[in-house]
C-alpha atoms as a PDB file:
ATOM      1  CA  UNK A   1      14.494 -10.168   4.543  1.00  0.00           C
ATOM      2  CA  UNK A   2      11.856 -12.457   5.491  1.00  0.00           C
ATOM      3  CA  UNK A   3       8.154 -11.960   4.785  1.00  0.00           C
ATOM      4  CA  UNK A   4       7.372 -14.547   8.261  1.00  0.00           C
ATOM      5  CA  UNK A   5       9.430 -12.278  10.236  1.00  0.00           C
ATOM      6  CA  UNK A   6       8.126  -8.896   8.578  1.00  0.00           C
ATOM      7  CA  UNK A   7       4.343 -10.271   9.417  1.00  0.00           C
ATOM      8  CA  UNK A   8       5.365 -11.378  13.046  1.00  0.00           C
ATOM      9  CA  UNK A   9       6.480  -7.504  13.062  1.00  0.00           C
ATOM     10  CA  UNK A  10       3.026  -6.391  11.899  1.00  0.00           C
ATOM     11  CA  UNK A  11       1.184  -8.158  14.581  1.00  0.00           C
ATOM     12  CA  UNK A  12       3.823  -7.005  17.122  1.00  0.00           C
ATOM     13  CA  UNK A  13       2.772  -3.114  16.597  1.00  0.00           C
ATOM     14  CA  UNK A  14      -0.709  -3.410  14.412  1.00  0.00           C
ATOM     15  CA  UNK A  15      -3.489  -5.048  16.771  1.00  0.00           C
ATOM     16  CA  UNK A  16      -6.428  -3.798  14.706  1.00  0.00           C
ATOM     17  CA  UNK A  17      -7.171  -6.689  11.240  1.00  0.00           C
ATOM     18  CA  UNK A  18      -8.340  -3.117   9.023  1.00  0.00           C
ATOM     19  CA  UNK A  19      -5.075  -2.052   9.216  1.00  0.00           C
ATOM     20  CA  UNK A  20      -3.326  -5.486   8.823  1.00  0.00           C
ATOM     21  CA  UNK A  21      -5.398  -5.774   6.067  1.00  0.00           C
ATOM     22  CA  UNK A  22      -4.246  -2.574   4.209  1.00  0.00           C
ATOM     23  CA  UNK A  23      -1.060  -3.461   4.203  1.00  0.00           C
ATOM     24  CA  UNK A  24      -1.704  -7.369   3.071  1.00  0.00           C
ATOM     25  CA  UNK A  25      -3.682  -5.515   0.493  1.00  0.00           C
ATOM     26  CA  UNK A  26      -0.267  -3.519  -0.455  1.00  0.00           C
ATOM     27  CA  UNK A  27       1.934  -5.990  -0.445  1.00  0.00           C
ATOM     28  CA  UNK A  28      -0.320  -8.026  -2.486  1.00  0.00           C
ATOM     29  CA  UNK A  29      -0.376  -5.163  -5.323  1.00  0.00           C
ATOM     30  CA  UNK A  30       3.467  -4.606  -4.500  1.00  0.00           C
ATOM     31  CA  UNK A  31       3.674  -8.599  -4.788  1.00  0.00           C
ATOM     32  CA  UNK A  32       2.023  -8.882  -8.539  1.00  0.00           C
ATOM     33  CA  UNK A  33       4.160  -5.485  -9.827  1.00  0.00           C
ATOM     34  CA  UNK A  34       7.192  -6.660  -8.690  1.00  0.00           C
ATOM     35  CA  UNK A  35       6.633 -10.174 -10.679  1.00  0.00           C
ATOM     36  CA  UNK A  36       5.210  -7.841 -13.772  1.00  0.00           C
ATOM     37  CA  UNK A  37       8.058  -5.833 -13.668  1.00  0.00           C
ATOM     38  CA  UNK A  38      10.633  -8.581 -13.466  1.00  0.00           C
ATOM     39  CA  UNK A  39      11.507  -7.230  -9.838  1.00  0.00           C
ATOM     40  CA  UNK A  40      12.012  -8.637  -6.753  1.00  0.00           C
ATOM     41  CA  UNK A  41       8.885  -9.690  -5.682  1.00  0.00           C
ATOM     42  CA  UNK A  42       9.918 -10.899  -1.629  1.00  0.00           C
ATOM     43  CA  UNK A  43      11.640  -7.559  -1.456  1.00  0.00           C
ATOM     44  CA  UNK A  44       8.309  -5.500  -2.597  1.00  0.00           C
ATOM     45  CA  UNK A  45       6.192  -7.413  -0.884  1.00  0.00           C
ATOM     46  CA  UNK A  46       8.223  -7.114   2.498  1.00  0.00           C
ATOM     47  CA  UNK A  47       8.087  -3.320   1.713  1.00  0.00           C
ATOM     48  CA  UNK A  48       4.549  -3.207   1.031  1.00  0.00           C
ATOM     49  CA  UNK A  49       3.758  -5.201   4.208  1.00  0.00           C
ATOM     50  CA  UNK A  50       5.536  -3.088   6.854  1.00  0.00           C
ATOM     51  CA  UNK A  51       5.123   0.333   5.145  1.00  0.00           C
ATOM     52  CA  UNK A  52       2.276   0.960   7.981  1.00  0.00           C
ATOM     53  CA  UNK A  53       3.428  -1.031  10.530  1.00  0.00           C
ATOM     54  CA  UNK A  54       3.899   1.508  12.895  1.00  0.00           C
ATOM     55  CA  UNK A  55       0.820   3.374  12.208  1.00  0.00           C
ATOM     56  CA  UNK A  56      -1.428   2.292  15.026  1.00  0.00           C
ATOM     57  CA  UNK A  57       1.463   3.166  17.509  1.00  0.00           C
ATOM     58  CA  UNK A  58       2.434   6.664  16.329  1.00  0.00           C
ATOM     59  CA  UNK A  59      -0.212   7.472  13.503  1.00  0.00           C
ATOM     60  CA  UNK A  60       1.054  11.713  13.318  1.00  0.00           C
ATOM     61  CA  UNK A  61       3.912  13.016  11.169  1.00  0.00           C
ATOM     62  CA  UNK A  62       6.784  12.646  11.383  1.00  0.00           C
ATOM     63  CA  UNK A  63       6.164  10.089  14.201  1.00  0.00           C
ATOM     64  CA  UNK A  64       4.874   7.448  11.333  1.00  0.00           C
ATOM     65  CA  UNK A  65       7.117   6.486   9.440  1.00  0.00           C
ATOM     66  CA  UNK A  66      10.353   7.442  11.617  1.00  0.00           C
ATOM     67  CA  UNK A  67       9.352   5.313  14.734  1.00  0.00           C
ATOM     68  CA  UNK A  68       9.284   2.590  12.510  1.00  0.00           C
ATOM     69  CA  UNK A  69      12.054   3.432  10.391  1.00  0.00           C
ATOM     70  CA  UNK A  70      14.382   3.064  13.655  1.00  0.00           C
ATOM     71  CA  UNK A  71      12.734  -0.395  14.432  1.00  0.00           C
ATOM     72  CA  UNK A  72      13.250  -1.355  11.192  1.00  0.00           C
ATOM     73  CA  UNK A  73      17.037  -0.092  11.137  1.00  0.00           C
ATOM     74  CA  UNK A  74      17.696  -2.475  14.729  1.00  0.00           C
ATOM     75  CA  UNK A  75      15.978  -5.220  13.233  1.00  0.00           C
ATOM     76  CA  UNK A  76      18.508  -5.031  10.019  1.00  0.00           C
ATOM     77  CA  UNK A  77      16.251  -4.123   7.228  1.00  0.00           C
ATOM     78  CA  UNK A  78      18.319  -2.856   4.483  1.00  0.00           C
ATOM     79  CA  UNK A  79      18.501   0.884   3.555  1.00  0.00           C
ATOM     80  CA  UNK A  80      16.779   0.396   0.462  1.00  0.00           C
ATOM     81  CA  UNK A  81      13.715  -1.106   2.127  1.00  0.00           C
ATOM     82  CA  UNK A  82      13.724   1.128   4.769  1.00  0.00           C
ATOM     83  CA  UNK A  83      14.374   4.602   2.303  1.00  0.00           C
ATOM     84  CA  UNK A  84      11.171   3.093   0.452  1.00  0.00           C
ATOM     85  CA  UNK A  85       8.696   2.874   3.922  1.00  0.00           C
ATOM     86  CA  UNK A  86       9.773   6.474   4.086  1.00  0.00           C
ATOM     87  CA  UNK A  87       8.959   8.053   0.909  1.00  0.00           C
ATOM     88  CA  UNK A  88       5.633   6.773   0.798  1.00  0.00           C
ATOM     89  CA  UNK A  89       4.976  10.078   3.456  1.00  0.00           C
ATOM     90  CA  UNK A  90       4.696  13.209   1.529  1.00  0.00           C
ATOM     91  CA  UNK A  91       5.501  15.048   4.452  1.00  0.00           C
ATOM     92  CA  UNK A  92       9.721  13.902   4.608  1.00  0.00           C
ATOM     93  CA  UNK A  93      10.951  16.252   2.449  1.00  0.00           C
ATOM     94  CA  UNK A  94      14.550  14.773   2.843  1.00  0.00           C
ATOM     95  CA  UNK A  95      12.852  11.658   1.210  1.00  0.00           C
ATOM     96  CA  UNK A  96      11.829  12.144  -2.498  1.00  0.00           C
ATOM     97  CA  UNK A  97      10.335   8.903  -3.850  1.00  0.00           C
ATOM     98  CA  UNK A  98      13.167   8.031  -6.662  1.00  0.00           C
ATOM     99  CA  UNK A  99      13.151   4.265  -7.292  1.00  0.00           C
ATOM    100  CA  UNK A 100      10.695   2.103  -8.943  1.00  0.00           C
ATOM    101  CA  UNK A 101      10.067   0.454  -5.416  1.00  0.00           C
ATOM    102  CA  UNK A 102       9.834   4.212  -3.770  1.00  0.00           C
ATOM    103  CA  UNK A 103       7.299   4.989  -6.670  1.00  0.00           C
ATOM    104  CA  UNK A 104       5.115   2.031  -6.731  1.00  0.00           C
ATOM    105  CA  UNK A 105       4.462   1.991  -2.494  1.00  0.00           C
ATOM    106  CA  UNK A 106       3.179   5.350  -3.182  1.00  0.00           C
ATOM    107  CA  UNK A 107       1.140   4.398  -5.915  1.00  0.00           C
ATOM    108  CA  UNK A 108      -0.449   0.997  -4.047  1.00  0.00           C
ATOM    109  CA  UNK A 109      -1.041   2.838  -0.730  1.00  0.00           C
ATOM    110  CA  UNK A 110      -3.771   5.000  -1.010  1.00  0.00           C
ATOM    111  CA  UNK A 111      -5.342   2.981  -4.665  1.00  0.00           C
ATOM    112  CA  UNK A 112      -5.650  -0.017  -2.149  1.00  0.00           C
ATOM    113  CA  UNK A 113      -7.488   1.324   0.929  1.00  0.00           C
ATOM    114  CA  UNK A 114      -9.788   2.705  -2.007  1.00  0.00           C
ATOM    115  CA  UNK A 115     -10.442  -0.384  -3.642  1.00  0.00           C
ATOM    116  CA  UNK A 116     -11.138  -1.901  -0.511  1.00  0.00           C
ATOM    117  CA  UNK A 117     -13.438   0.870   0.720  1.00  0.00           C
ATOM    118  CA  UNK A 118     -15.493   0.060  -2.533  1.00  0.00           C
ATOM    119  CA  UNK A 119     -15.365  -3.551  -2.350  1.00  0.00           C
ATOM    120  CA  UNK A 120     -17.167  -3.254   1.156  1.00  0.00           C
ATOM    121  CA  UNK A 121     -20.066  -2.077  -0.387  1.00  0.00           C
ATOM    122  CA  UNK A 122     -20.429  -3.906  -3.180  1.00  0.00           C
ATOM    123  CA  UNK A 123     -22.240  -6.722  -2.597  1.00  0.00           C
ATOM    124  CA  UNK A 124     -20.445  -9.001  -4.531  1.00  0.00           C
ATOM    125  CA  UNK A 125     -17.543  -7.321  -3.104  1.00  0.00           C
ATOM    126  CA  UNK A 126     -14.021  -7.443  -5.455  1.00  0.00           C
ATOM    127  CA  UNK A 127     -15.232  -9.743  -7.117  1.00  0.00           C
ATOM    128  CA  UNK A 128     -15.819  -8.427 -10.862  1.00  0.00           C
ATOM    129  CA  UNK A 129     -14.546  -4.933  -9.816  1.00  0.00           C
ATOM    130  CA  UNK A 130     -14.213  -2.674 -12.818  1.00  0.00           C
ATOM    131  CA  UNK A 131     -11.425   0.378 -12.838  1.00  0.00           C
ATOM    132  CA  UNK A 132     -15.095   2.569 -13.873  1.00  0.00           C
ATOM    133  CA  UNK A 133     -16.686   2.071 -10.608  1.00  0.00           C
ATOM    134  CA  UNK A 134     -13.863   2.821  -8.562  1.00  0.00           C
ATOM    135  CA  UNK A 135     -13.579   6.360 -10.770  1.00  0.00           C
ATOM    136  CA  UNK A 136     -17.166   6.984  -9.875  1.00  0.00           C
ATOM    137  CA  UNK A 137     -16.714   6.383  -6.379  1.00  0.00           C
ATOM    138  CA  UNK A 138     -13.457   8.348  -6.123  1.00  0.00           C
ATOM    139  CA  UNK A 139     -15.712  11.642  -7.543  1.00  0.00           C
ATOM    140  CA  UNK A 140     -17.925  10.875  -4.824  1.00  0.00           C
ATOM    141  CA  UNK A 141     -16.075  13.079  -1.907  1.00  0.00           C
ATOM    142  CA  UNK A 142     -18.247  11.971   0.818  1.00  0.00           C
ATOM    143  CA  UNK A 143     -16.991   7.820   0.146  1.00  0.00           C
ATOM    144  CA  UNK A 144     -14.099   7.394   1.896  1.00  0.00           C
ATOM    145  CA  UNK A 145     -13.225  10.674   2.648  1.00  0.00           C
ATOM    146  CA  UNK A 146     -10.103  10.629   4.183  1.00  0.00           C
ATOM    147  CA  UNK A 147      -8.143   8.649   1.336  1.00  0.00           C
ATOM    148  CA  UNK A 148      -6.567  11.587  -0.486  1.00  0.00           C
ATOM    149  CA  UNK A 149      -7.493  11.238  -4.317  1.00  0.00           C
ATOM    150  CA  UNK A 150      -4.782  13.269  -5.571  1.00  0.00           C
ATOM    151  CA  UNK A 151      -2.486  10.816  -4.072  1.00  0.00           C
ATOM    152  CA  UNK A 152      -3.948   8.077  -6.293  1.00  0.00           C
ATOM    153  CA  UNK A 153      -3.936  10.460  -8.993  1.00  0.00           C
ATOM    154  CA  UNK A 154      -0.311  11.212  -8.471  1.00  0.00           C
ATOM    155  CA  UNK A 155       0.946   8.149  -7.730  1.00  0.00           C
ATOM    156  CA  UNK A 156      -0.486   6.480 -10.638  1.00  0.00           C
ATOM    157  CA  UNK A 157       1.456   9.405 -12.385  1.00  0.00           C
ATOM    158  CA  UNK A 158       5.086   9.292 -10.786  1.00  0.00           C
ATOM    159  CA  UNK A 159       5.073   5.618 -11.355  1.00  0.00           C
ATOM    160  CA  UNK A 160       4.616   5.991 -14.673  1.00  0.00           C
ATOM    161  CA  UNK A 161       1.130   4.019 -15.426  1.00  0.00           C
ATOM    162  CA  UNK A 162      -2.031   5.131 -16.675  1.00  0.00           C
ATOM    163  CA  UNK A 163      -4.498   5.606 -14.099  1.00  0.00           C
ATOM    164  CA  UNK A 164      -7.423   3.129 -15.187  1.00  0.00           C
ATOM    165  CA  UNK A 165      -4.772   0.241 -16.325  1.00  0.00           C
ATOM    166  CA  UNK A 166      -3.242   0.756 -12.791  1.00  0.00           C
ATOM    167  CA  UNK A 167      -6.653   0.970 -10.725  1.00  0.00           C
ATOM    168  CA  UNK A 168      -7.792  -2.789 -13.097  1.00  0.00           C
ATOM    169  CA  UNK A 169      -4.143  -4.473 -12.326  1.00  0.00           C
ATOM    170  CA  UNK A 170      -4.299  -3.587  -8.457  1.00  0.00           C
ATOM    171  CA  UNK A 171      -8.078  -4.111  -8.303  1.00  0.00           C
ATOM    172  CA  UNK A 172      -7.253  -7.875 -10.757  1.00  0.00           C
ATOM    173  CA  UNK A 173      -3.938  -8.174  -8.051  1.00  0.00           C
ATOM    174  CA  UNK A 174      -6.460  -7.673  -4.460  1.00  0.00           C
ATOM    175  CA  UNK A 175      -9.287 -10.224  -6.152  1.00  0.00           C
ATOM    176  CA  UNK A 176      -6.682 -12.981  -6.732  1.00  0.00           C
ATOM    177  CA  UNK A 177      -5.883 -12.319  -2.575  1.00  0.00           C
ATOM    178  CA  UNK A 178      -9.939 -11.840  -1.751  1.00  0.00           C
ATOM    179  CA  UNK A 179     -10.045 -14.252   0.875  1.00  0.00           C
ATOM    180  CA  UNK A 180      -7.429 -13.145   3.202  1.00  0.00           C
ATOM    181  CA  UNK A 181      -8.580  -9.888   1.958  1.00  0.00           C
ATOM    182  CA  UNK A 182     -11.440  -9.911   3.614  1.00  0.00           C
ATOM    183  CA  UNK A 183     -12.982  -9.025   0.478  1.00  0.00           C
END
């Protein structure tokens, strides 16, 4: 597991920088809860970086994740890594999110393409992002309308945090990573 080799995969199947960017966004989130938590933090941020990788490729269900899930498997990413990329997709039954890694890739995903969508407009961007605004754009339906708030809602949930302290910590997390960001 190493995070040079798992970016070299990124730019191998993910030409477009937005979606490099999401997941540099996740795995920075991934990156600070793992060192919160006392986890390990190459491990979640590996996971957090490659959870998309093979979006751009094969971006409908089941295609994304399990195109990338077999790339992953002949490139000799462990199981656990690999189980986690998967149960961030609602739509693999067979893959109920049960670990703290499984939960908090779910919870990052769609919280970080938010935060970013609402950094973009801000003119000051991320900088001195509050977890209010990002509730007040997330009522908004027409902002960013395909990132599904009930996922945020319910990841925030199944990972056990409370919604505003986990939109502040990933927001606080992103800010600290503005610059490569693009934010």
């Amino acid at each position: 597991m190493n995070r040079a080799a798992a970016f070299e995969l990124v730019c191998e199947y993910t030409a477009g920088d937005g979606l490099r960017r999401h997941m540099l966004a996740v795995e920075t989130a991934m990156r600070a809860y793992a060192e919160k938590l006392g986890e390990d933090v190459e491990k979640w941020g590996v996971v957090g970086l490659l959870h998309d990788f093979d979006y751009e490729r094969w971006p409908n269900p089941p295609d994304h994740p399990l195109q990338g899930t077999k790339i992953l498997t002949e490139r000799g990413y462990s199981d656990e890594i690999i189980y986690a990329i998967k149960s961030h997709a609602d739509y693999l039954e067979d893959c109920p999110r049960v670990s703290t890694l499984d939960k908090a890739l779910y919870a990052c995903d769609e919280l970080a393409g938010f935060i970013t969508a609402v950094a973009m407009v801000r003119p000051e961007g991320i900088n001195g992002m509050k977890a209010k605004s990002v509730r007040k754009k997330m009522k908004q339906k027409s902002f960013a309308a395909k990132v599904n708030r009930d996922d945020i809602i319910r990841g925030a949930e199944d990972f056990g945090v409370e919604l505003n302290e986990h939109i502040q910590f990933v927001i606080d997390a992103m800010a600290a990573n503005a610059e490569q960001l693009g934010l």
